[in-house]
N, C-alpha and C. Protein backbone atom coordinates (compact mmCIF):
# COMPACT_ATOMS: atom_id res chain seq x y z
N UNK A 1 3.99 34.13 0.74
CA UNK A 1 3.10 33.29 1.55
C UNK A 1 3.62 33.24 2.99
N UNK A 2 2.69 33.29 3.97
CA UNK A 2 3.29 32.76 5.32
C UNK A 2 2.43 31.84 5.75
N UNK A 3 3.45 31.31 6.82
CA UNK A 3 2.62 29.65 7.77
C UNK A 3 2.45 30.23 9.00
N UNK A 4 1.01 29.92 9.19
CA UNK A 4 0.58 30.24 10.48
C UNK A 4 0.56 29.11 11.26
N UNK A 5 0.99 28.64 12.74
CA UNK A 5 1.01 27.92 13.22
C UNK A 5 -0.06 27.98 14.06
N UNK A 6 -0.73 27.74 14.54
CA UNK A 6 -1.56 27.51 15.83
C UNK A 6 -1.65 26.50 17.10
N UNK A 7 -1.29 26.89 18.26
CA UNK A 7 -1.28 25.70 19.21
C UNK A 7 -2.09 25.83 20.43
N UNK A 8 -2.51 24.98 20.72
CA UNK A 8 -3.63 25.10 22.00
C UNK A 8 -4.68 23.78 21.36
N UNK A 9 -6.12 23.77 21.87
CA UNK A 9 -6.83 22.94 21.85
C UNK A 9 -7.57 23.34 20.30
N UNK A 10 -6.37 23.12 19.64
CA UNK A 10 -7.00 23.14 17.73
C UNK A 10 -7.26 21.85 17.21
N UNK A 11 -7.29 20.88 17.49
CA UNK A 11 -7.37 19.43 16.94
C UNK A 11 -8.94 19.05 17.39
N UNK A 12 -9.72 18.34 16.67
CA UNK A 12 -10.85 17.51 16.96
C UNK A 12 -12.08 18.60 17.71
N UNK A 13 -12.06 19.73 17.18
CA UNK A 13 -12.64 20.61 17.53
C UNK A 13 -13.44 21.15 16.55
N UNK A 14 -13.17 20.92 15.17
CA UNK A 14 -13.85 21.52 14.21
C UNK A 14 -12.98 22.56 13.40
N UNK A 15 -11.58 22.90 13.44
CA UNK A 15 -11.02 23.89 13.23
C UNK A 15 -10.46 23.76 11.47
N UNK A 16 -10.15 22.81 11.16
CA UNK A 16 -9.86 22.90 9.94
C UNK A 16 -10.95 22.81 8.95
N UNK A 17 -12.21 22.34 9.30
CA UNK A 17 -13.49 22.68 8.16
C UNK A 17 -13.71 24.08 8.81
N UNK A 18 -13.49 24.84 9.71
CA UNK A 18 -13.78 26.44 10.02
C UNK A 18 -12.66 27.37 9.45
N UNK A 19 -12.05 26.42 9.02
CA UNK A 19 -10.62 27.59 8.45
C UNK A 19 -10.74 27.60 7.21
N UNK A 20 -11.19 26.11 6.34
CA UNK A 20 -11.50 26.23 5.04
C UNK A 20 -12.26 27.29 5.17
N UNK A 21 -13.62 27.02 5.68
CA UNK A 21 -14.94 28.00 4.99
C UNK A 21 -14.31 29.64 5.33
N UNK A 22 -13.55 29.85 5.95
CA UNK A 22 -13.32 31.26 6.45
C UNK A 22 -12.33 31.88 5.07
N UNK A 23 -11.35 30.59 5.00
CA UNK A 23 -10.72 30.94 3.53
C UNK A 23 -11.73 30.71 2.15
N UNK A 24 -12.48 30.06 2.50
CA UNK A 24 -13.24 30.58 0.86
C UNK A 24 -14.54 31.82 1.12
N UNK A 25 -14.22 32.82 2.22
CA UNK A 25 -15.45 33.44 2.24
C UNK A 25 -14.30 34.54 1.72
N UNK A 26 -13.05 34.59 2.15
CA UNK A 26 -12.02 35.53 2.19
C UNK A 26 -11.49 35.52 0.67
N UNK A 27 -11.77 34.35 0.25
CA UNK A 27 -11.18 34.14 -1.36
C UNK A 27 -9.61 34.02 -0.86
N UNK A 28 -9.15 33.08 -0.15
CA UNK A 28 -7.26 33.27 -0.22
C UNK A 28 -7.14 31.39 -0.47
N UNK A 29 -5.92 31.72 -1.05
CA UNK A 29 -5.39 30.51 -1.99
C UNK A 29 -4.66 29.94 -0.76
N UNK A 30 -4.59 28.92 0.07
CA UNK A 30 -3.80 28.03 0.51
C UNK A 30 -3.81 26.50 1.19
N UNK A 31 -3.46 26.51 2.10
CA UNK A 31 -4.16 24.83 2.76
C UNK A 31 -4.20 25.10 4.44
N UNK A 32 -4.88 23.64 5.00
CA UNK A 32 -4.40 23.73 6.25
C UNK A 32 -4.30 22.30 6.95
N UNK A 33 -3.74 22.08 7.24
CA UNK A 33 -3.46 20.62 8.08
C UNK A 33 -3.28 20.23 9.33
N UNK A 34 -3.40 19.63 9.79
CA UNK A 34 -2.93 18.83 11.21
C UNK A 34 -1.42 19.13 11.23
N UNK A 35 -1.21 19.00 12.06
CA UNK A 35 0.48 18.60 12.60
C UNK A 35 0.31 17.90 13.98
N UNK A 36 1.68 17.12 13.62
CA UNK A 36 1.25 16.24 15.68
C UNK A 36 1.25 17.19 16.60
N UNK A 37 1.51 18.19 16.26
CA UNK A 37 1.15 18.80 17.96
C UNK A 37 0.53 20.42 17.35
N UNK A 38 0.05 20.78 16.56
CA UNK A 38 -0.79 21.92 15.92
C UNK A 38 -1.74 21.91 14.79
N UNK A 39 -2.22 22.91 14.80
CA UNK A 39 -2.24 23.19 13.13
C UNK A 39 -2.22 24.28 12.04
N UNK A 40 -1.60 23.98 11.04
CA UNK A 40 -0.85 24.80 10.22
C UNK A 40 -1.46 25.28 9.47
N UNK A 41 -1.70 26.71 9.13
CA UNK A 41 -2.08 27.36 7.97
C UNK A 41 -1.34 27.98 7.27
N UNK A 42 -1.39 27.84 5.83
CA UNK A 42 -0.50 28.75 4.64
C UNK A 42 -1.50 29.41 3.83
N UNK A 43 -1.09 30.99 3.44
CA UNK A 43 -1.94 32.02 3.13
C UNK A 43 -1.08 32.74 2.72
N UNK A 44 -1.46 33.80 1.70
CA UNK A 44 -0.84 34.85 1.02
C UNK A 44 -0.32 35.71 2.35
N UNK A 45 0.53 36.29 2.31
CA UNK A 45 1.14 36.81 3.67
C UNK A 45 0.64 37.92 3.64
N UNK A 46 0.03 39.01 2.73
CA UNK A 46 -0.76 40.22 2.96
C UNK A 46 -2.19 39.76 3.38
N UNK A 47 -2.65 38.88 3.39
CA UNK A 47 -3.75 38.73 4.01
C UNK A 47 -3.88 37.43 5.55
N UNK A 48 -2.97 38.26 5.99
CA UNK A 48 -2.53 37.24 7.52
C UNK A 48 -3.23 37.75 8.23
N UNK A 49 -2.90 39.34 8.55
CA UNK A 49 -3.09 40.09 9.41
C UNK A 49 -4.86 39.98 9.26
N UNK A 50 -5.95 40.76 8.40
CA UNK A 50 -7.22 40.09 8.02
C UNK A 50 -7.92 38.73 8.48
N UNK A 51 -7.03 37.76 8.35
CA UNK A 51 -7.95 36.40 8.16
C UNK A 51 -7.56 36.07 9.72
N UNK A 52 -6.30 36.60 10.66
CA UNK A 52 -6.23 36.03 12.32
C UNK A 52 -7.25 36.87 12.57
N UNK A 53 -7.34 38.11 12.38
CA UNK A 53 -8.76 39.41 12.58
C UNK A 53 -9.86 37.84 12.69
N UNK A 54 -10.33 38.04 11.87
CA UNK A 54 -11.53 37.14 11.63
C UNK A 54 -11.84 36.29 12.33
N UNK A 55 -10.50 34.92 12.32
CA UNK A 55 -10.38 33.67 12.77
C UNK A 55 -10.85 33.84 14.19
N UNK A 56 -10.24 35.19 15.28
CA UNK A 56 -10.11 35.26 16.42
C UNK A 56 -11.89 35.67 16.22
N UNK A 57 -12.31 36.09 16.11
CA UNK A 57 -13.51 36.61 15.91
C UNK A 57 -14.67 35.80 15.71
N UNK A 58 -14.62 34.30 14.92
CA UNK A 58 -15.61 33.74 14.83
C UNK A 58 -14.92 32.46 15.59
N UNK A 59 -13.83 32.16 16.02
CA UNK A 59 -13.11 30.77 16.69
C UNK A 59 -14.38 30.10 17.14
N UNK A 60 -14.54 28.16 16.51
CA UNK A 60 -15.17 27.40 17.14
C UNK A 60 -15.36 27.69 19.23
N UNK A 61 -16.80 27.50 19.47
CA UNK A 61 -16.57 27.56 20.74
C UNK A 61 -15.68 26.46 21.57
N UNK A 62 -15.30 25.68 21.04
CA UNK A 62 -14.72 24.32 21.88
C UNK A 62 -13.03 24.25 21.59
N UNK A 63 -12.98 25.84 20.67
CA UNK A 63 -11.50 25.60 20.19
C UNK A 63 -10.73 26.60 21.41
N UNK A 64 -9.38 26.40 21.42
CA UNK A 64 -8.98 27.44 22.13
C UNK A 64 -7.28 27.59 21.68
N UNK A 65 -6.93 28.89 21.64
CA UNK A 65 -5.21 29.28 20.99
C UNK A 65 -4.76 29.74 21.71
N UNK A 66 -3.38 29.23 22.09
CA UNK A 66 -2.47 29.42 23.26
C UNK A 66 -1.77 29.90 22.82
N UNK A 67 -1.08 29.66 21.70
CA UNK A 67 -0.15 30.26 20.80
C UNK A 67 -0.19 30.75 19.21
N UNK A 68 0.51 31.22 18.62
CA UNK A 68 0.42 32.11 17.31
C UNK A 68 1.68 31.86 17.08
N UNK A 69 2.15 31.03 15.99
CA UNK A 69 3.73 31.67 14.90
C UNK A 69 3.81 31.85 14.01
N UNK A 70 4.13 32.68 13.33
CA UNK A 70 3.64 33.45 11.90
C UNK A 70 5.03 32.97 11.23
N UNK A 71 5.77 32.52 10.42
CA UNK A 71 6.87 32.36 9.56
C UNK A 71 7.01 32.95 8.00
N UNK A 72 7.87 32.92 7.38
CA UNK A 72 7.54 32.54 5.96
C UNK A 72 7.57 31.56 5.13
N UNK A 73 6.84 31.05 4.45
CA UNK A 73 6.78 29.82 3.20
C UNK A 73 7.09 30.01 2.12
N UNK A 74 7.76 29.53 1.83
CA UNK A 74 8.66 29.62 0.24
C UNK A 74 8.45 28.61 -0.25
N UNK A 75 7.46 27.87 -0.35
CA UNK A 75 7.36 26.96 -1.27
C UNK A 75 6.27 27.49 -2.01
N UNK A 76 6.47 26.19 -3.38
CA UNK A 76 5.16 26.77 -4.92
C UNK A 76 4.07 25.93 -4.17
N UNK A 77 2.60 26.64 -4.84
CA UNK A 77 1.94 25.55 -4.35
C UNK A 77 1.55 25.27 -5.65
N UNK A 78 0.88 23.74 -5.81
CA UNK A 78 0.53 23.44 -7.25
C UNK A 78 -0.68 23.37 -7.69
N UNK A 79 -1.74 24.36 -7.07
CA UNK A 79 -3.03 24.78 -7.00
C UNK A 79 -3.52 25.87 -7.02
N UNK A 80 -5.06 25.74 -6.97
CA UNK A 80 -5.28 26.83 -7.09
C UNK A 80 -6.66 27.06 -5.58
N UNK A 81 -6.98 27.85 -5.56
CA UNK A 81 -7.85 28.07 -4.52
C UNK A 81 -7.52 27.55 -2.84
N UNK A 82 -8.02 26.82 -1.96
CA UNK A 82 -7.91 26.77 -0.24
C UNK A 82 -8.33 25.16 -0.24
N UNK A 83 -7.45 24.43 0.01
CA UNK A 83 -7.75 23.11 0.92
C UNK A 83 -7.41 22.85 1.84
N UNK A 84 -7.76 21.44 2.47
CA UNK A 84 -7.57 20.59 3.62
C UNK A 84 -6.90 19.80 2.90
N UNK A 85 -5.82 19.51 3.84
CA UNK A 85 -4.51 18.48 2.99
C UNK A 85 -4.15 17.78 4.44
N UNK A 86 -3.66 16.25 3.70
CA UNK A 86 -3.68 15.62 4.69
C UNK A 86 -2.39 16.04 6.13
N UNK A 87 -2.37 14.94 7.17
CA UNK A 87 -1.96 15.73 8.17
C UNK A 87 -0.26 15.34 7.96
N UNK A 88 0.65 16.54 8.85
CA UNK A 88 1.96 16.17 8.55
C UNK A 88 2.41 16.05 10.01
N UNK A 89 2.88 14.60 10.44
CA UNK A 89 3.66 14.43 11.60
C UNK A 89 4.97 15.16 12.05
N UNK A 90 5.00 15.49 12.72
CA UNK A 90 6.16 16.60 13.54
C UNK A 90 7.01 16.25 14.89
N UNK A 91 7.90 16.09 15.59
CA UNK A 91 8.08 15.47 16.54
C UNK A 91 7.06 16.36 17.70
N UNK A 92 6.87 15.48 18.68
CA UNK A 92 5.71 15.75 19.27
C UNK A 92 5.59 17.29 20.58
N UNK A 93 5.23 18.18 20.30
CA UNK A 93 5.33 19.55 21.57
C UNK A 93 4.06 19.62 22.33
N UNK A 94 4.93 20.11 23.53
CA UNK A 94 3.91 20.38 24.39
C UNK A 94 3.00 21.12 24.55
N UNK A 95 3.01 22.16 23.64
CA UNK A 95 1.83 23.17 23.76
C UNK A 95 0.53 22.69 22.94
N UNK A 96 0.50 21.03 22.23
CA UNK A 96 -0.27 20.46 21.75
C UNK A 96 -1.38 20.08 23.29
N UNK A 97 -2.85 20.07 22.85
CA UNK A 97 -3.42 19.27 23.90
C UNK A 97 -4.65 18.61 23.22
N UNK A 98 -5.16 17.74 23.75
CA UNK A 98 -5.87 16.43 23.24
C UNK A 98 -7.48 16.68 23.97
N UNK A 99 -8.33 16.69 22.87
CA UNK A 99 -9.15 17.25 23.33
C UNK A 99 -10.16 16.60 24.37
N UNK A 100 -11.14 16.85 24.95
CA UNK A 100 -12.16 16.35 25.83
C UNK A 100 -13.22 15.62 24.91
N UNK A 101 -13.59 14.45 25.68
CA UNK A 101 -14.99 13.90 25.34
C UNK A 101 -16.04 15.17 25.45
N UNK A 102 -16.93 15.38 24.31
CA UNK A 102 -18.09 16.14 24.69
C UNK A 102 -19.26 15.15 24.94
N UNK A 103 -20.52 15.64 25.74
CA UNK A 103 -21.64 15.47 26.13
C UNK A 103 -22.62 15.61 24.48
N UNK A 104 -23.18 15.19 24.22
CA UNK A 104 -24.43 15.00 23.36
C UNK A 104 -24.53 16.16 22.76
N UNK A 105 -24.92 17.25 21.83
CA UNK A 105 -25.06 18.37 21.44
C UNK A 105 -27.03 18.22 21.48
N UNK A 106 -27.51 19.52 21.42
CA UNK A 106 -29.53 19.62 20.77
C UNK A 106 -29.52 18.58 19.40
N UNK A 107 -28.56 19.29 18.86
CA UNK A 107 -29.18 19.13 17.89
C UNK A 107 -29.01 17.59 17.11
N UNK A 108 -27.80 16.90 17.70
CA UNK A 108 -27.58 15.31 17.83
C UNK A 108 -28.64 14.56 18.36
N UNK A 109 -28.95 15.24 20.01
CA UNK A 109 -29.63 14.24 20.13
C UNK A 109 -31.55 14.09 19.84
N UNK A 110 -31.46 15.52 19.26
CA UNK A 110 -32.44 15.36 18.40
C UNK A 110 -32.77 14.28 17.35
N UNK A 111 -31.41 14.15 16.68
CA UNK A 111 -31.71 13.49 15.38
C UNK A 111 -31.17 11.82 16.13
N UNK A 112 -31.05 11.55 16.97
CA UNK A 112 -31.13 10.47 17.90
C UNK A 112 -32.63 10.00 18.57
N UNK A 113 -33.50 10.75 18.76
CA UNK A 113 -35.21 10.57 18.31
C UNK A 113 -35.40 10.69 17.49
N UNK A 114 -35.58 11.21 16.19
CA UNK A 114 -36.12 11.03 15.12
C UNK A 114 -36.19 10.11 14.38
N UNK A 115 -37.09 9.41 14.34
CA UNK A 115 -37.21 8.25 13.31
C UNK A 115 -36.92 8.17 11.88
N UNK A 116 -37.10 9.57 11.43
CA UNK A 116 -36.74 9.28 10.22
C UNK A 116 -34.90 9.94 9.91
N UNK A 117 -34.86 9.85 10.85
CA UNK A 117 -33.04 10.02 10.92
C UNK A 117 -31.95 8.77 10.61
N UNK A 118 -30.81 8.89 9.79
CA UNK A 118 -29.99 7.80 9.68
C UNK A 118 -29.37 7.72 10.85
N UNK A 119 -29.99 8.84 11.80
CA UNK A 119 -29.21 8.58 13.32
C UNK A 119 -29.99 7.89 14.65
N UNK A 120 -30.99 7.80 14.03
CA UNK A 120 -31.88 7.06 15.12
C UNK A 120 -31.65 6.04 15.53
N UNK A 121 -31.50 6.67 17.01
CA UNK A 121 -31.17 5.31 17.58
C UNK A 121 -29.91 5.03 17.81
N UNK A 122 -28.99 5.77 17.48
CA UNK A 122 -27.79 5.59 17.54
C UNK A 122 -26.59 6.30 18.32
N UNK A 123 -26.39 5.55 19.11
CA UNK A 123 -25.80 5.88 20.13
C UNK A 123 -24.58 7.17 20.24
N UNK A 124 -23.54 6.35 19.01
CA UNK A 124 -22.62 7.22 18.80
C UNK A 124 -22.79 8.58 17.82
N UNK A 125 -23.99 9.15 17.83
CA UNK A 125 -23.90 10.16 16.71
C UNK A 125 -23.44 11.01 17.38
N UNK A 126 -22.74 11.89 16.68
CA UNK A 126 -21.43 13.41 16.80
C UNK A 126 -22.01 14.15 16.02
N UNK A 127 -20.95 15.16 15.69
CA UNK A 127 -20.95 16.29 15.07
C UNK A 127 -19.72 17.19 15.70
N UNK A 128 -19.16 18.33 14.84
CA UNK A 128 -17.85 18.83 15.34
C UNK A 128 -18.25 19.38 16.57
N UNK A 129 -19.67 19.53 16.83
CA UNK A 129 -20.21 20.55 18.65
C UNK A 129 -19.69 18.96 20.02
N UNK A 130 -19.67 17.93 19.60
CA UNK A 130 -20.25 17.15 20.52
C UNK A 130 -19.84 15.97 19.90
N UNK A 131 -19.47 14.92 21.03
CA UNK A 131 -19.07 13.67 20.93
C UNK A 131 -17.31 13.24 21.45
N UNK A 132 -17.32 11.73 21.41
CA UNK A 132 -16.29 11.27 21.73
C UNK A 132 -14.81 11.94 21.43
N UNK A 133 -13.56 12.21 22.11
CA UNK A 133 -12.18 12.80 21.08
C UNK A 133 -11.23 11.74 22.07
N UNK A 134 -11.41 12.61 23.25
CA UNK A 134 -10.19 11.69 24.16
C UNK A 134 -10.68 9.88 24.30
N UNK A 135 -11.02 9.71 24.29
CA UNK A 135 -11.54 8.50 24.27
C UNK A 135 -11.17 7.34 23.14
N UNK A 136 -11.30 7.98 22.10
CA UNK A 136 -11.20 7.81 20.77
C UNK A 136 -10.14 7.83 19.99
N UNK A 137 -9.26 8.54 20.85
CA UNK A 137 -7.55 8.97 20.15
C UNK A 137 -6.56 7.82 20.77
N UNK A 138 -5.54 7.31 19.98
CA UNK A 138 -4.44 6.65 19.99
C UNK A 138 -3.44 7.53 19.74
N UNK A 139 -3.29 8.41 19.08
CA UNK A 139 -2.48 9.24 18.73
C UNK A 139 -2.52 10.00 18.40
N UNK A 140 -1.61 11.36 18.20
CA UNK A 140 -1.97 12.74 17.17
C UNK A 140 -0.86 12.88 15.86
N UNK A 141 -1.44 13.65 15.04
CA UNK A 141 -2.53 14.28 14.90
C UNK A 141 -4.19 13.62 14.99
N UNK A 142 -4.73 14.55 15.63
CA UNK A 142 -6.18 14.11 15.58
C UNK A 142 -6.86 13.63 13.98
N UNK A 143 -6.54 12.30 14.02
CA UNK A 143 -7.06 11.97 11.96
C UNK A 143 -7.88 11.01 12.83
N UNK A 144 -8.82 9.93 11.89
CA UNK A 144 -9.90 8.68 12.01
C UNK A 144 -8.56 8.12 12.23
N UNK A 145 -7.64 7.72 11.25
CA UNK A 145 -6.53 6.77 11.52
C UNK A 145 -5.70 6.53 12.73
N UNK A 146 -5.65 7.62 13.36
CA UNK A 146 -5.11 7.62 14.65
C UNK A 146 -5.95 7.60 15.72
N UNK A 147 -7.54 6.78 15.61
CA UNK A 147 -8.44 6.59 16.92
C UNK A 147 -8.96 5.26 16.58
N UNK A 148 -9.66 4.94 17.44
CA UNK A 148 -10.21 3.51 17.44
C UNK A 148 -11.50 3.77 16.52
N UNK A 149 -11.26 4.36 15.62
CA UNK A 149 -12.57 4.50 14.94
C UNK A 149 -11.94 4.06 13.59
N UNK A 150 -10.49 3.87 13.54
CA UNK A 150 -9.80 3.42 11.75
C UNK A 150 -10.72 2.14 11.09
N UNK A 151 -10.58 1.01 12.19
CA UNK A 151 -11.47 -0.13 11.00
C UNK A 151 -12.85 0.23 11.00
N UNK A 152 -13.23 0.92 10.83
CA UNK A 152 -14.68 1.97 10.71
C UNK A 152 -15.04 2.26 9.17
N UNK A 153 -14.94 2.16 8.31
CA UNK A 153 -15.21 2.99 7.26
C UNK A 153 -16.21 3.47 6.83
N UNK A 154 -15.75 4.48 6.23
CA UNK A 154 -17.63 5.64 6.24
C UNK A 154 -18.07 4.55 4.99
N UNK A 155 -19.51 4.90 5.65
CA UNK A 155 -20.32 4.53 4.50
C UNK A 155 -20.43 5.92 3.55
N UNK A 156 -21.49 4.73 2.42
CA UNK A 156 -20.98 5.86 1.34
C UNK A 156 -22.31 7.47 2.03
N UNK A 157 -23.27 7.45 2.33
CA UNK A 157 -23.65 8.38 3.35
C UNK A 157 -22.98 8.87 3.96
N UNK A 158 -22.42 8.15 5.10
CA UNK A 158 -21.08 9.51 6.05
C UNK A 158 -19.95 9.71 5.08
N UNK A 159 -19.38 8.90 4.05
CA UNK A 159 -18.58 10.06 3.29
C UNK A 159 -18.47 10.68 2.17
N UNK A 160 -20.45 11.05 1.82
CA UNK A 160 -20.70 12.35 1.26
C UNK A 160 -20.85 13.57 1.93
N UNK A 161 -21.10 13.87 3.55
CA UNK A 161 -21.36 14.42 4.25
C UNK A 161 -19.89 15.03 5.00
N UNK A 162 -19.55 13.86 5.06
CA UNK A 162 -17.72 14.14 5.25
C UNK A 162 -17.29 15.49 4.16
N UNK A 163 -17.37 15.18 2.89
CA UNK A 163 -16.99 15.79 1.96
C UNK A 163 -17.40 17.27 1.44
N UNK A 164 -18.67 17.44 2.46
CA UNK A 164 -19.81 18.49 2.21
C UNK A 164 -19.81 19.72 2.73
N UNK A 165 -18.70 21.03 2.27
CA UNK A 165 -18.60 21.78 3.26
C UNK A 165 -20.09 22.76 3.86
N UNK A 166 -21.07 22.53 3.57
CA UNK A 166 -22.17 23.13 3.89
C UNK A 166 -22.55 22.38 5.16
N UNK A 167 -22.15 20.87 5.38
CA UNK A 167 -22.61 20.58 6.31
C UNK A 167 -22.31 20.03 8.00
N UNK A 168 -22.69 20.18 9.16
CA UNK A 168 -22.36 20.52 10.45
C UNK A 168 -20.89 19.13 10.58
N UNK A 169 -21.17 18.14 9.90
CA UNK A 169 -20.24 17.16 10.15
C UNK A 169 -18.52 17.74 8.70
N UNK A 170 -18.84 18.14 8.37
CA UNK A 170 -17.54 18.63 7.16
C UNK A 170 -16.41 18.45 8.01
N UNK A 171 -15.46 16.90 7.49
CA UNK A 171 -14.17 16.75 7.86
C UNK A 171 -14.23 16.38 9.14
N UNK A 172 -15.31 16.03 9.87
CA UNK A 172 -14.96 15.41 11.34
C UNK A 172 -14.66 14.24 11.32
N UNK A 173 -13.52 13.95 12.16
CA UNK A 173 -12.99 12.68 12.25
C UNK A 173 -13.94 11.65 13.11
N UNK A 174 -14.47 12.00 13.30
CA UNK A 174 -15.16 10.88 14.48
C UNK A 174 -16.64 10.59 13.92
N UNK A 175 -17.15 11.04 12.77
CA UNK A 175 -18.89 10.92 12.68
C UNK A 175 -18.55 8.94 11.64
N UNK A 176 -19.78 8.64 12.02
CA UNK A 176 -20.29 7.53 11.89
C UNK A 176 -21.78 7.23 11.70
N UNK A 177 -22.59 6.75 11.79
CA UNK A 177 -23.57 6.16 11.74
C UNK A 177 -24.31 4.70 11.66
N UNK A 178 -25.66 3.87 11.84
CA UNK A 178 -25.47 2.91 12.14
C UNK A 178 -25.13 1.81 11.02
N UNK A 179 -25.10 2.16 9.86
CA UNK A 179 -24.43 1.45 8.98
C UNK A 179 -23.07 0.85 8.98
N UNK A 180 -22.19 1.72 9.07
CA UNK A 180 -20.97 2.20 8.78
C UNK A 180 -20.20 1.80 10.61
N UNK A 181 -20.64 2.37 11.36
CA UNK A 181 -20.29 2.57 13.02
C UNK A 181 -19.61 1.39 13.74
N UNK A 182 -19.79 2.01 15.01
CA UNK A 182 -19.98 1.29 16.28
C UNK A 182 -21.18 -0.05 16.81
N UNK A 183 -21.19 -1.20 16.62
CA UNK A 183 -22.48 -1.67 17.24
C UNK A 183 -22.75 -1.71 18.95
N UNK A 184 -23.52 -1.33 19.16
CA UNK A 184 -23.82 -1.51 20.76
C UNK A 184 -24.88 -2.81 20.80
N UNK A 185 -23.97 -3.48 21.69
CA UNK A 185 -24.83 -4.20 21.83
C UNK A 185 -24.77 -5.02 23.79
N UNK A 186 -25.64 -5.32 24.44
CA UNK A 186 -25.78 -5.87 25.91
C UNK A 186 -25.96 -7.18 25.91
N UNK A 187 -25.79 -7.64 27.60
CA UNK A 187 -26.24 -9.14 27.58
C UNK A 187 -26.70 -8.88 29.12
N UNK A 188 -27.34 -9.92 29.54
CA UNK A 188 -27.78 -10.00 30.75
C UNK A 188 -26.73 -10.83 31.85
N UNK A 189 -26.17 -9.69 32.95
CA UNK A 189 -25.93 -10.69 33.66
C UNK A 189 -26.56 -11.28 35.19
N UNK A 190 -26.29 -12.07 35.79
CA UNK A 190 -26.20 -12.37 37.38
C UNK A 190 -25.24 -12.45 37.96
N UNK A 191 -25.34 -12.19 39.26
CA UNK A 191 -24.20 -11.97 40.48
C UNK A 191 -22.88 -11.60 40.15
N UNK A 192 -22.20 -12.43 40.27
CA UNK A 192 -20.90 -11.94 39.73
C UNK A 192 -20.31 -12.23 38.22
N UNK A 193 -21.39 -12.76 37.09
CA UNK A 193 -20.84 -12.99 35.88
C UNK A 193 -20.33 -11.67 35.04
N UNK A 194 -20.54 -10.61 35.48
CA UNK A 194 -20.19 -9.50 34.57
C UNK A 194 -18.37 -9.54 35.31
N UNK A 195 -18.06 -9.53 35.89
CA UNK A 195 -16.94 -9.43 36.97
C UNK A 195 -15.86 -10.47 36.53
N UNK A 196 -16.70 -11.68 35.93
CA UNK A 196 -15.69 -13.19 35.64
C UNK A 196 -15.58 -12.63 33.80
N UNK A 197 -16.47 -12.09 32.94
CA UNK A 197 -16.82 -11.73 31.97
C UNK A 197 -15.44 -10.29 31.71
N UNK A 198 -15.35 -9.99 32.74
CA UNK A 198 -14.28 -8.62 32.86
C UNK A 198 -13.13 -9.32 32.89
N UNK A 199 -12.81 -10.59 33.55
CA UNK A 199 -11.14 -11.09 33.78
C UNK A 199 -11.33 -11.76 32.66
N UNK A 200 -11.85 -12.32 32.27
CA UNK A 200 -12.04 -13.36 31.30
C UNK A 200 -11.30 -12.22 29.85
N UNK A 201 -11.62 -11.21 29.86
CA UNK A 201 -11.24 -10.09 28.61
C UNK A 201 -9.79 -10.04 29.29
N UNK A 202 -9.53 -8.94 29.85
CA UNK A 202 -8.25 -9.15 30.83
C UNK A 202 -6.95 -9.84 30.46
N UNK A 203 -7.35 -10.98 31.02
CA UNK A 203 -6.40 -12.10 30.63
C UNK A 203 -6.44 -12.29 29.18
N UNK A 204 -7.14 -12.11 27.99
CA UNK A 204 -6.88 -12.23 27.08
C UNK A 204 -5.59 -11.00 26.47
């Protein structure tokens, strides 16, 4: 087996539901995870050379690899087939980087008009193309637990969809909806009450 490392803008990009599906199109037995400052893939070591072929070949557009370290793994694994396993903290490197807020994606804010969408209307809908990361992060690895989105919990809707590798949200840390979410909500002000309304938080 070898561990592939990857570093550059691999976190909150979509990269570990794109590495699963790439390993079950490939049929190879291993996992892949977060690390605080990468992320790690383990794979039969004759099929390294093949699956970076590929990886480089279909890479998320929002992802980007600065670096490559190929090692060997000597450990058993106690499975069978390709997962996502949770993330393993590492002391923290610099060739890690934290990704950008995206702008709205078509096809979000499509389903942000649609009425008969569980997203209508809703401000914060994502998807791995689009939505909040830097904003959202406290820490890395890029997990829900490490953004202001932890006291969030999916509803049971966002985490069948979570779970769903067929579908555009599979394993994104940041999707929500208005059940489950963010509430937005406004107030009206005058003159300077938004301003006294700002120190007033502040000082707390």
């Amino acid at each position: 087996m070898n561990k592939i490392t990857l570093f550059g803008v691999v976190q909150g990009v979509g990269m570990r539901p794109f590495v699963y599906t790439l390993a079950q199109k490939l049929e190879l037995v291993g996992f892949v995870r977060n690390t605080q400052a990468a992320l790690e893939i383990i794979l039969p070591a004759h099929k390294t050379e093949s699956f970076l072929n590929a990886l480089k070949k279909e890479l998320p557009p929002l992802a980007l690899i600065k670096k490559i370290i190929i090692s060997p793994y000597d450990k058993v694994l106690h499975f069978n087939g390709f997962r996502i396993l949770e993330s393993k903290n590492h002391p923290l490197n610099l060739l890690s980087q934290i990704p950008k807020d995206l702008g709205v994606c078509k096809d979000c804010l499509h389903e942000i008009r649609d009425k008969n969408s569980p997203y209508f209307h809703y401000a914060f809908n994502s998807c791995a193309k689009c939505g909040a990361r830097y904003s959202l992060l406290n820490a890395l690895p890029y997990d829900r637990e490490n953004s202001a989105l932890k006291p969030f919990k999916l509803c049971e809707f966002c985490a069948s969809i979570y779970q769903d590798p067929t579908n555009k949200r599979f394993h994104i840390q940041g999707i929500s909806c208005k059940k489950c979410g963010i509430a937005l909500n406004y107030k009206r002000f005058k003159n300077d009450d938004a301003l006294l309304e700002c120190a007033k938080d502040i000082q707390k």
